[in-house]
N, C-alpha and C. Protein backbone atom coordinates (compact mmCIF):
# COMPACT_ATOMS: atom_id res chain seq x y z
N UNK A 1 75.95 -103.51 -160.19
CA UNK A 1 75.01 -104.27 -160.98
C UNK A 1 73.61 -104.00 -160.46
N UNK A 2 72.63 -104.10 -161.47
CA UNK A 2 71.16 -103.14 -160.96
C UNK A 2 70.49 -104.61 -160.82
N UNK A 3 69.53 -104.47 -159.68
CA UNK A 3 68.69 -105.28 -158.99
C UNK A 3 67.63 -105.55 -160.06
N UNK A 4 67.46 -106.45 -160.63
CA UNK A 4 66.29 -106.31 -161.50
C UNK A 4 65.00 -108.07 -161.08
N UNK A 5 65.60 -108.25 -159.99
CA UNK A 5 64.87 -109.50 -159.54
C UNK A 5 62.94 -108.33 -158.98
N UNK A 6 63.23 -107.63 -158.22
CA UNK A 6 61.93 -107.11 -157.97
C UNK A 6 61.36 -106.39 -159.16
N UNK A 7 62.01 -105.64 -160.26
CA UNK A 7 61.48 -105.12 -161.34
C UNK A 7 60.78 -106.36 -162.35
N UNK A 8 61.49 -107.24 -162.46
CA UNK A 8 61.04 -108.48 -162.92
C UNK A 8 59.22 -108.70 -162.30
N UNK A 9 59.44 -108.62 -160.64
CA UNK A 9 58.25 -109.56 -160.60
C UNK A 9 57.11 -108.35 -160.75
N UNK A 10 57.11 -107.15 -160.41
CA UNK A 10 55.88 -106.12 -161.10
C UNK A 10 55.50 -105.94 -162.44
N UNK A 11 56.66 -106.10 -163.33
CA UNK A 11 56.46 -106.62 -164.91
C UNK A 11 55.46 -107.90 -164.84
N UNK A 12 55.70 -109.05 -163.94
CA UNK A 12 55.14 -110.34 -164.36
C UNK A 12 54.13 -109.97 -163.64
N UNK A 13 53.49 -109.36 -162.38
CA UNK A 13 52.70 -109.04 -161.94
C UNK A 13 51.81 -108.78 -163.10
N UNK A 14 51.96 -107.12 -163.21
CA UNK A 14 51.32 -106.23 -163.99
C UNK A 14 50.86 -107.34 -165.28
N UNK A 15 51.39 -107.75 -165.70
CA UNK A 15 51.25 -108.99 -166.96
C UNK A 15 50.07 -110.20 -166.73
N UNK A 16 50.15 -110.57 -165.47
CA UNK A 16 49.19 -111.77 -164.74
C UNK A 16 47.95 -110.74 -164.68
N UNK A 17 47.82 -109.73 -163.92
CA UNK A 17 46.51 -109.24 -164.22
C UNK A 17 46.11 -108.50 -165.47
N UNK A 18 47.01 -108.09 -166.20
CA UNK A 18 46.31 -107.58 -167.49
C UNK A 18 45.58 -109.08 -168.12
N UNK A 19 46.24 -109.90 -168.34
CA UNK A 19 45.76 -111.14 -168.76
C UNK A 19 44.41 -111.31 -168.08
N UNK A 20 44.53 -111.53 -167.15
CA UNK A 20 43.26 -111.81 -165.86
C UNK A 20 41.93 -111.55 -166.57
N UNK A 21 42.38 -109.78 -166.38
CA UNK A 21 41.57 -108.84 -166.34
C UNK A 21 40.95 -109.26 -168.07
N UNK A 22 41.50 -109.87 -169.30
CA UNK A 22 40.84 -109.42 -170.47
C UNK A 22 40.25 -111.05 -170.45
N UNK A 23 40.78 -112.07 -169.49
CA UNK A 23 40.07 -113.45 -169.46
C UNK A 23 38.79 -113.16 -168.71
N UNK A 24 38.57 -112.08 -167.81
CA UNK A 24 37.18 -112.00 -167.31
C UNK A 24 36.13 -112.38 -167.94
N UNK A 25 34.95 -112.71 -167.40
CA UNK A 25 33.66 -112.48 -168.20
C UNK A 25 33.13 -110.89 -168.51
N UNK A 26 32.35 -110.73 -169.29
CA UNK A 26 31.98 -110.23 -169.07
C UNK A 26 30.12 -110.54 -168.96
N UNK A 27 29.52 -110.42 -167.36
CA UNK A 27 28.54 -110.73 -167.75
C UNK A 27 27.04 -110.25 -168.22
N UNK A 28 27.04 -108.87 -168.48
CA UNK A 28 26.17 -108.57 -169.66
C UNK A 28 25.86 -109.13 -171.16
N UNK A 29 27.57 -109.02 -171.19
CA UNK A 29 27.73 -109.85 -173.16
C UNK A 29 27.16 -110.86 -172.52
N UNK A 30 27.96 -111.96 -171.74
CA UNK A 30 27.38 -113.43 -171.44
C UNK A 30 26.07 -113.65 -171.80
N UNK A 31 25.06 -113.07 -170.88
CA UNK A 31 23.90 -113.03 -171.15
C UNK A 31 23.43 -112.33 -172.49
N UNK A 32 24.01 -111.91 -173.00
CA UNK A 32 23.33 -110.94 -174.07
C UNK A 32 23.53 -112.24 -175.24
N UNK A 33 24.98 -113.02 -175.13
CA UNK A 33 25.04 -114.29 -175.69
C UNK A 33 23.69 -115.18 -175.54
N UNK A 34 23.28 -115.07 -174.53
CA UNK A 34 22.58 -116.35 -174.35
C UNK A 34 21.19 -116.05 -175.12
N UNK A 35 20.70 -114.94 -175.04
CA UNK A 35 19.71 -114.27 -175.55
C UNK A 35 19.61 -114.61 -177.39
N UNK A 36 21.17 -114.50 -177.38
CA UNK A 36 21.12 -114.39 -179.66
C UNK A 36 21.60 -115.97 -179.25
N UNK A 37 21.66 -116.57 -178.67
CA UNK A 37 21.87 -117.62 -178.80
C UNK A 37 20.48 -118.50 -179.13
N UNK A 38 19.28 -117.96 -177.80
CA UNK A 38 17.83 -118.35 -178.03
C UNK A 38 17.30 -117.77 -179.56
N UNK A 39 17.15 -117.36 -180.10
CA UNK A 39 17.10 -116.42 -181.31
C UNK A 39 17.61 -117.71 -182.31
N UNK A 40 18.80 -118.12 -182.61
CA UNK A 40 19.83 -118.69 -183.67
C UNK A 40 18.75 -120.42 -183.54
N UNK A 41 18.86 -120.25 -182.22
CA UNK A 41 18.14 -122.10 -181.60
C UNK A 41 16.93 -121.95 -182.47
N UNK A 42 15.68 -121.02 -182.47
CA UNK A 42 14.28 -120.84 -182.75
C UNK A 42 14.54 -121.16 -184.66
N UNK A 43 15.42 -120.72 -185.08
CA UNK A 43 15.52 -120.24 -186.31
C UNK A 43 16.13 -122.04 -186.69
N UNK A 44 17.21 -122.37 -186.48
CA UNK A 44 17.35 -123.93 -186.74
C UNK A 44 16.77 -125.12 -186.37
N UNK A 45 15.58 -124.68 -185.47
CA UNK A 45 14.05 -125.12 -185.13
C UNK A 45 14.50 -126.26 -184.21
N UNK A 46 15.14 -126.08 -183.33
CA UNK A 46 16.00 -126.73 -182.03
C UNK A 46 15.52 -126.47 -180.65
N UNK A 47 14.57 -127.13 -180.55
CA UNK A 47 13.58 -126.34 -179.52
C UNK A 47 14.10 -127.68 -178.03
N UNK A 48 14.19 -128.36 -178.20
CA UNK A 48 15.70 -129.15 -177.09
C UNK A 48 16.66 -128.26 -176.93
N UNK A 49 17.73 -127.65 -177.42
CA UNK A 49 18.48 -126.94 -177.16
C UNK A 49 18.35 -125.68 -176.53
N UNK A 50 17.07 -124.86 -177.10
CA UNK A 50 16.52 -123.37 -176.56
C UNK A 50 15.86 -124.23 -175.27
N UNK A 51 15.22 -124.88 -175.03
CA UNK A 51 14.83 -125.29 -173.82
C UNK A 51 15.98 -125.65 -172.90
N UNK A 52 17.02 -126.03 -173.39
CA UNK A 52 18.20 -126.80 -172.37
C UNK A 52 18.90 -125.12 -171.84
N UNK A 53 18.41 -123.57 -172.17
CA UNK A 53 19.16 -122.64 -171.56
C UNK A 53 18.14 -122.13 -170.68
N UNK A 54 16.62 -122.82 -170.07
CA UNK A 54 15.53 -122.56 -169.47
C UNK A 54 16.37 -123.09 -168.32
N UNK A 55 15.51 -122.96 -167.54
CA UNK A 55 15.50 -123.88 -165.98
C UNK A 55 13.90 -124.37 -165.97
N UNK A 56 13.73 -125.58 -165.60
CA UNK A 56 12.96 -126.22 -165.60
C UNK A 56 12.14 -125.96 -164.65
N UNK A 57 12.72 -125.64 -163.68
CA UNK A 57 11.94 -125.16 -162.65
C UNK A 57 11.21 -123.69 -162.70
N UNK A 58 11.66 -123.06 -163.72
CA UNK A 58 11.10 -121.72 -163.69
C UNK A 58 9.43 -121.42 -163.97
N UNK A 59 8.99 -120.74 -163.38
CA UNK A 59 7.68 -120.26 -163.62
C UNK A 59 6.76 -120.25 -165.43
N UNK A 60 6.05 -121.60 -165.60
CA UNK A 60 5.61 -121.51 -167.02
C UNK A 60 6.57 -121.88 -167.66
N UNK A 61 7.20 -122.98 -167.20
CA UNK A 61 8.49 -123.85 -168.04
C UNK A 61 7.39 -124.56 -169.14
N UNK A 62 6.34 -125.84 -168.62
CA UNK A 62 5.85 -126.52 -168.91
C UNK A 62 5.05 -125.53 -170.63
N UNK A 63 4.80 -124.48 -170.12
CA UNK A 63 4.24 -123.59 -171.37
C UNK A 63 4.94 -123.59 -172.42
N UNK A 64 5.83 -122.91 -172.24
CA UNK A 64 7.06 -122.46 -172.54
C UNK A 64 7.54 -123.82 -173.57
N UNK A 65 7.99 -125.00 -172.68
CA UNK A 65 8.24 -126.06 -173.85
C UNK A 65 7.29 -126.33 -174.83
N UNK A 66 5.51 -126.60 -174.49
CA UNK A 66 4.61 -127.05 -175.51
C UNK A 66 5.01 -125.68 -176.74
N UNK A 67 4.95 -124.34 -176.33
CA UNK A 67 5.32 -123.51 -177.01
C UNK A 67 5.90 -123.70 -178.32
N UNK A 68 7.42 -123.75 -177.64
CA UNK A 68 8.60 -123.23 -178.40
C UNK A 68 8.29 -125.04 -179.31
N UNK A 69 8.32 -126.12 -178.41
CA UNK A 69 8.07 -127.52 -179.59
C UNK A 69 7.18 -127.18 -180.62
N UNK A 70 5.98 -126.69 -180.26
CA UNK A 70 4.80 -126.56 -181.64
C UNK A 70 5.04 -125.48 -182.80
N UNK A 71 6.11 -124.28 -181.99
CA UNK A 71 6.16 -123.25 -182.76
C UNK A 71 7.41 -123.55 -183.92
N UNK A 72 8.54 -124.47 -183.61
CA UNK A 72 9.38 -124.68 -184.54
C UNK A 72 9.29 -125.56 -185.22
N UNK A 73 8.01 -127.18 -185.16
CA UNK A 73 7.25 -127.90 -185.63
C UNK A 73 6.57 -126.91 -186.77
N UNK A 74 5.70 -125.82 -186.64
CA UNK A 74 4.98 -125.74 -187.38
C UNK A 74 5.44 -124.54 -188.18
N UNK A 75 6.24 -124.00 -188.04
CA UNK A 75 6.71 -122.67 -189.07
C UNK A 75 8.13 -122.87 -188.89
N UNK A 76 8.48 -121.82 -189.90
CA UNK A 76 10.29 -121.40 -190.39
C UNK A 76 10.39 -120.27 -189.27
N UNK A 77 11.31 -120.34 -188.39
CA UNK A 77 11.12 -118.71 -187.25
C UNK A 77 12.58 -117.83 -187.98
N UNK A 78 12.39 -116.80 -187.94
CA UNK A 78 13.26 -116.00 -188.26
C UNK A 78 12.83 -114.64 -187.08
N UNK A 79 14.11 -114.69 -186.60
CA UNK A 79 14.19 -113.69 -185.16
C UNK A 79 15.21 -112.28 -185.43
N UNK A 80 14.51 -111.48 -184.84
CA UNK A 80 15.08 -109.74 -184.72
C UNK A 80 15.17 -109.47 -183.53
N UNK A 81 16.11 -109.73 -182.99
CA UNK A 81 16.34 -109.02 -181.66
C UNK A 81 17.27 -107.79 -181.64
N UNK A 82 16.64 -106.46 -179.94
CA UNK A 82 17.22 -105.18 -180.20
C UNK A 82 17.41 -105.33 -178.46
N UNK A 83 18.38 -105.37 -178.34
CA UNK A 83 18.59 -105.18 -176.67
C UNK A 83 17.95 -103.71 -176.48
N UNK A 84 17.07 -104.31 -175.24
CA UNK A 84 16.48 -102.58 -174.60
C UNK A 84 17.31 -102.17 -173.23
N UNK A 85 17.19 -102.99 -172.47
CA UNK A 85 18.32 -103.49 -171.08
C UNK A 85 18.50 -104.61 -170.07
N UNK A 86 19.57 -104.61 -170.29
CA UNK A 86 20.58 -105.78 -169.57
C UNK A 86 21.31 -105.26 -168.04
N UNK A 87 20.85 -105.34 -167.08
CA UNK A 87 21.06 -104.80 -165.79
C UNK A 87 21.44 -106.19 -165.02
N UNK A 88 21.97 -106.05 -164.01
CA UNK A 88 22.35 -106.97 -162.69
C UNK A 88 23.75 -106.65 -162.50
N UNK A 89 24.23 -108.49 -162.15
CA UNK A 89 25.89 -108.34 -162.11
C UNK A 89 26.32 -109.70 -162.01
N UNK A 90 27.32 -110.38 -161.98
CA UNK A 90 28.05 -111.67 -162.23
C UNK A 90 26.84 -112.95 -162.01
N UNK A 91 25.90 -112.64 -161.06
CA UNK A 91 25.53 -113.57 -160.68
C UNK A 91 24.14 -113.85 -161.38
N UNK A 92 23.45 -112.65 -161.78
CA UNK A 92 21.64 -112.44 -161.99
C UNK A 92 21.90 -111.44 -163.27
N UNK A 93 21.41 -111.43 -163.40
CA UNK A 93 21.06 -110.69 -164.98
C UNK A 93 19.10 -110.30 -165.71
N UNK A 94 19.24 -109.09 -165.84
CA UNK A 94 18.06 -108.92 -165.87
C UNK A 94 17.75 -108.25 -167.48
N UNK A 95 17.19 -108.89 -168.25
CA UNK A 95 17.22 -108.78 -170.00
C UNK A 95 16.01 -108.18 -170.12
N UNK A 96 16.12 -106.94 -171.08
CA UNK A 96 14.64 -107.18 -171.87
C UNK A 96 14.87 -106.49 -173.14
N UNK A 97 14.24 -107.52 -174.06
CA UNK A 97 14.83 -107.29 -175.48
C UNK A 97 13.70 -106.95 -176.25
N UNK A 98 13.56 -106.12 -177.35
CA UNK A 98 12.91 -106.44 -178.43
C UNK A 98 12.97 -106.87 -179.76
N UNK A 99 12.26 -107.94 -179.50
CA UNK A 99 12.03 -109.32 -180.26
C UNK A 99 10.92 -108.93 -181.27
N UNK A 100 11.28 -109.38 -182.48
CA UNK A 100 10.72 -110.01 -183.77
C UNK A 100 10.68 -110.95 -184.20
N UNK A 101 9.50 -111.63 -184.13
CA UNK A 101 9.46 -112.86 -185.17
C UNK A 101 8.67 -113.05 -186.56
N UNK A 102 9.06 -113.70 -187.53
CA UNK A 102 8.64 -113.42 -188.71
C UNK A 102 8.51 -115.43 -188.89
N UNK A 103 7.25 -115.89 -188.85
CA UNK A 103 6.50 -117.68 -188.90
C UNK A 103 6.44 -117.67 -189.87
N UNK A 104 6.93 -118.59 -191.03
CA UNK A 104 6.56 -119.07 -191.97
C UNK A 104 6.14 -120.48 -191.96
N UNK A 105 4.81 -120.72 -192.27
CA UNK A 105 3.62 -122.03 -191.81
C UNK A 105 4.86 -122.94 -193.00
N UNK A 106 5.13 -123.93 -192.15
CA UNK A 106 5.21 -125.59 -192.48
C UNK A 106 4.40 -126.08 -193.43
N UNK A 107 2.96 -125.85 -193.44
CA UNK A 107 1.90 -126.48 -194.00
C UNK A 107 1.83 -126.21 -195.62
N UNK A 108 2.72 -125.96 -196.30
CA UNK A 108 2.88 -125.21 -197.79
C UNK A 108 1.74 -124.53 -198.13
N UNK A 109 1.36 -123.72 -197.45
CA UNK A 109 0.24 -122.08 -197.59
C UNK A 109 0.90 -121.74 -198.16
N UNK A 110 2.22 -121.12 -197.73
CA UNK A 110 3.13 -119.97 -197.02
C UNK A 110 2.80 -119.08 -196.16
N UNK A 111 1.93 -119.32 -195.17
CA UNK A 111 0.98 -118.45 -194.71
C UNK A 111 2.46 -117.97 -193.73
N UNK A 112 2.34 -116.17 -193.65
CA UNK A 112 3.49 -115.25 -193.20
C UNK A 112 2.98 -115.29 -191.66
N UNK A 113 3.32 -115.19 -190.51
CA UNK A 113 2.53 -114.45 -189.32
C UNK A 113 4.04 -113.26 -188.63
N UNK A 114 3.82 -112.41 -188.11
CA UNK A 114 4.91 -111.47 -187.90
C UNK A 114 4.26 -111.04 -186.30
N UNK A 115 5.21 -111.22 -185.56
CA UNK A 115 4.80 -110.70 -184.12
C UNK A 115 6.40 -110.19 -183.67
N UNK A 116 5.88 -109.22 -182.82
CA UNK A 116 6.80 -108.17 -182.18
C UNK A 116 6.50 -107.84 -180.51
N UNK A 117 7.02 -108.08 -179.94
CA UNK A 117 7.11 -107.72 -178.44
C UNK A 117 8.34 -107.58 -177.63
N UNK A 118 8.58 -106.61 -176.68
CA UNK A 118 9.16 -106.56 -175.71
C UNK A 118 9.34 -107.84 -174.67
N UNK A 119 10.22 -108.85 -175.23
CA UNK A 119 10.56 -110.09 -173.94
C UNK A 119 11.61 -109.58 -173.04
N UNK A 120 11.43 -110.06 -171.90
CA UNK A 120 11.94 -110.04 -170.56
C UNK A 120 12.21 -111.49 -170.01
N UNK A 121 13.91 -111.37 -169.44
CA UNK A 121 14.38 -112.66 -169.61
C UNK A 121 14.95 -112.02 -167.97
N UNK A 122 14.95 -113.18 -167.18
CA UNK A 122 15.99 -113.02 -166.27
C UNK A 122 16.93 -114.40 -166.18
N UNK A 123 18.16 -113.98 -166.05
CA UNK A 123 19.06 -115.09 -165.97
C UNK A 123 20.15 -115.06 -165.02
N UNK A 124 20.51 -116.48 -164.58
CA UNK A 124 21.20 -116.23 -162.96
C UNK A 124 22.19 -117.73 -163.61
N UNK A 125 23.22 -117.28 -163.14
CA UNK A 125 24.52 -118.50 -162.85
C UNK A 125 24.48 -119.22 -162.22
N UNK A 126 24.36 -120.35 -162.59
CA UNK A 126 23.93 -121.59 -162.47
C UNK A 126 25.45 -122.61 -162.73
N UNK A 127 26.13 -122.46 -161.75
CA UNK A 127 27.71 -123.08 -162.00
C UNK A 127 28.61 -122.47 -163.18
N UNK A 128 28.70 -123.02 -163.67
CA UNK A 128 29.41 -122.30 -165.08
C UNK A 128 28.45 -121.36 -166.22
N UNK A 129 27.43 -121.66 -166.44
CA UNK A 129 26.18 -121.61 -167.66
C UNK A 129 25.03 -120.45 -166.61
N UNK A 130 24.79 -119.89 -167.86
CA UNK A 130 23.61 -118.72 -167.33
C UNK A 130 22.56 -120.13 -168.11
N UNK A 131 21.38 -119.58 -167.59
CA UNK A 131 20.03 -120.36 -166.87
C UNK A 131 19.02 -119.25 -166.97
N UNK A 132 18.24 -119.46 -168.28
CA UNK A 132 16.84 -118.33 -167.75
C UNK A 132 15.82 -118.97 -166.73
N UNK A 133 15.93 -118.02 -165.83
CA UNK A 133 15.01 -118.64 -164.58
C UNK A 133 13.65 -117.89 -164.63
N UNK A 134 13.41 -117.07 -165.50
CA UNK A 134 11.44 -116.57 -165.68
C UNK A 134 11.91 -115.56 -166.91
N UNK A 135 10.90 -116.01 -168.00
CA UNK A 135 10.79 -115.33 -169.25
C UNK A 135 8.72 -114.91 -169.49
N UNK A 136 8.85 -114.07 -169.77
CA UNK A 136 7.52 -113.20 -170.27
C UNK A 136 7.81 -112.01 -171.50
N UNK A 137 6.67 -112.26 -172.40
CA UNK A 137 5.68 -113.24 -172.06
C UNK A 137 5.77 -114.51 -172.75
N UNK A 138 5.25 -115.65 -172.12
CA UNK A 138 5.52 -117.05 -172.70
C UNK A 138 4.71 -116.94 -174.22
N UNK A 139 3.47 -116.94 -173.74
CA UNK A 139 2.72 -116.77 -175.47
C UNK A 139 3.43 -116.15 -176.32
N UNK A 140 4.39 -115.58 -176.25
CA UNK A 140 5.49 -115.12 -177.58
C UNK A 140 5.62 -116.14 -178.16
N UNK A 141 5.53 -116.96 -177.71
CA UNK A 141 6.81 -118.04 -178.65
C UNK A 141 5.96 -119.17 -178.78
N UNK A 142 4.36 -118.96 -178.74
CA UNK A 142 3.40 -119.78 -179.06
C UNK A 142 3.01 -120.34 -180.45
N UNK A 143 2.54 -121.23 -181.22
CA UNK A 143 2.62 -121.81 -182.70
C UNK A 143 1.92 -120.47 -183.16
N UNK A 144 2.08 -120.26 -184.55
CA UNK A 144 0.78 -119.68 -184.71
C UNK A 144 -0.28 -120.18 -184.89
N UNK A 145 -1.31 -119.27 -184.89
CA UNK A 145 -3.28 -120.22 -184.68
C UNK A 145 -3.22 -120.14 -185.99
N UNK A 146 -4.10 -121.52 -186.23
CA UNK A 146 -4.99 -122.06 -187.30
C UNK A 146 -5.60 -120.94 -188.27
């Protein structure tokens, strides 16, 4: 009679890490999530929520909120993002995307405004949740002027 108690457990082995292995993160996508995630927030004009993936503590937070509050207060945002690169590893993450925004004024003008720049996001794991800990440039995401 053939031994099949050790063939058994390299089957269940091999099985526990294939599983493992496709439950991983991956954390480029992660972050690359968090990025079209800021994007989706600007556009349903949820500027609590795009702020709740900041860290408060980060450099030009305080900007950053008057910002993103006045800018989804006062226009429709519609966002184009093009990943340029996403570098680090599980822990830090280093983004820089190019971003489109297309403002449509609140104020029934329709006044259009269209801005385009290269943003740079860095984001670090923060327990479970990535955390942008310094984004430039902040004036991206400023209202448009009068």
């Amino acid at each position: 009679m053939p031994a099949i108690g050790p063939e058994i457990s390299r089957r269940t082995f091999a099985l526990v890490c294939a599983a493992a292995v496709a439950r991983a993160a991956d954390p480029a996508q992660d972050a690359w999530d968090v990025v079209t995630r800021l994007a989706a927030l600007l556009a349903s004009a949820d500027a609590t929520q795009f702020l709740g993936f900041c860290d408060s503590a980060m450099p030009g937070y305080s900007d950053l909120r008057v910002n993103v509050s006045a800018l989804v207060a006062q226009a429709e945002v519609e966002s184009g993002i093009d990943p340029v690169r996403n570098e680090g590893d599980a822990a830090a993450r280093d983004v820089e995307v190019d971003w489109s925004l297309r403002l449509v004024g609140r104020a029934g003008m329709d006044r259009v405004t269209t801005r385009r720049a290269n943003v740079t996001l860095r984001l670090e794991k923060k327990g479970r949740n990535w955390k942008v800990v310094a984004l430039a440039p902040i004036a991206f995401f400023a209202p448009p002027s009068a």
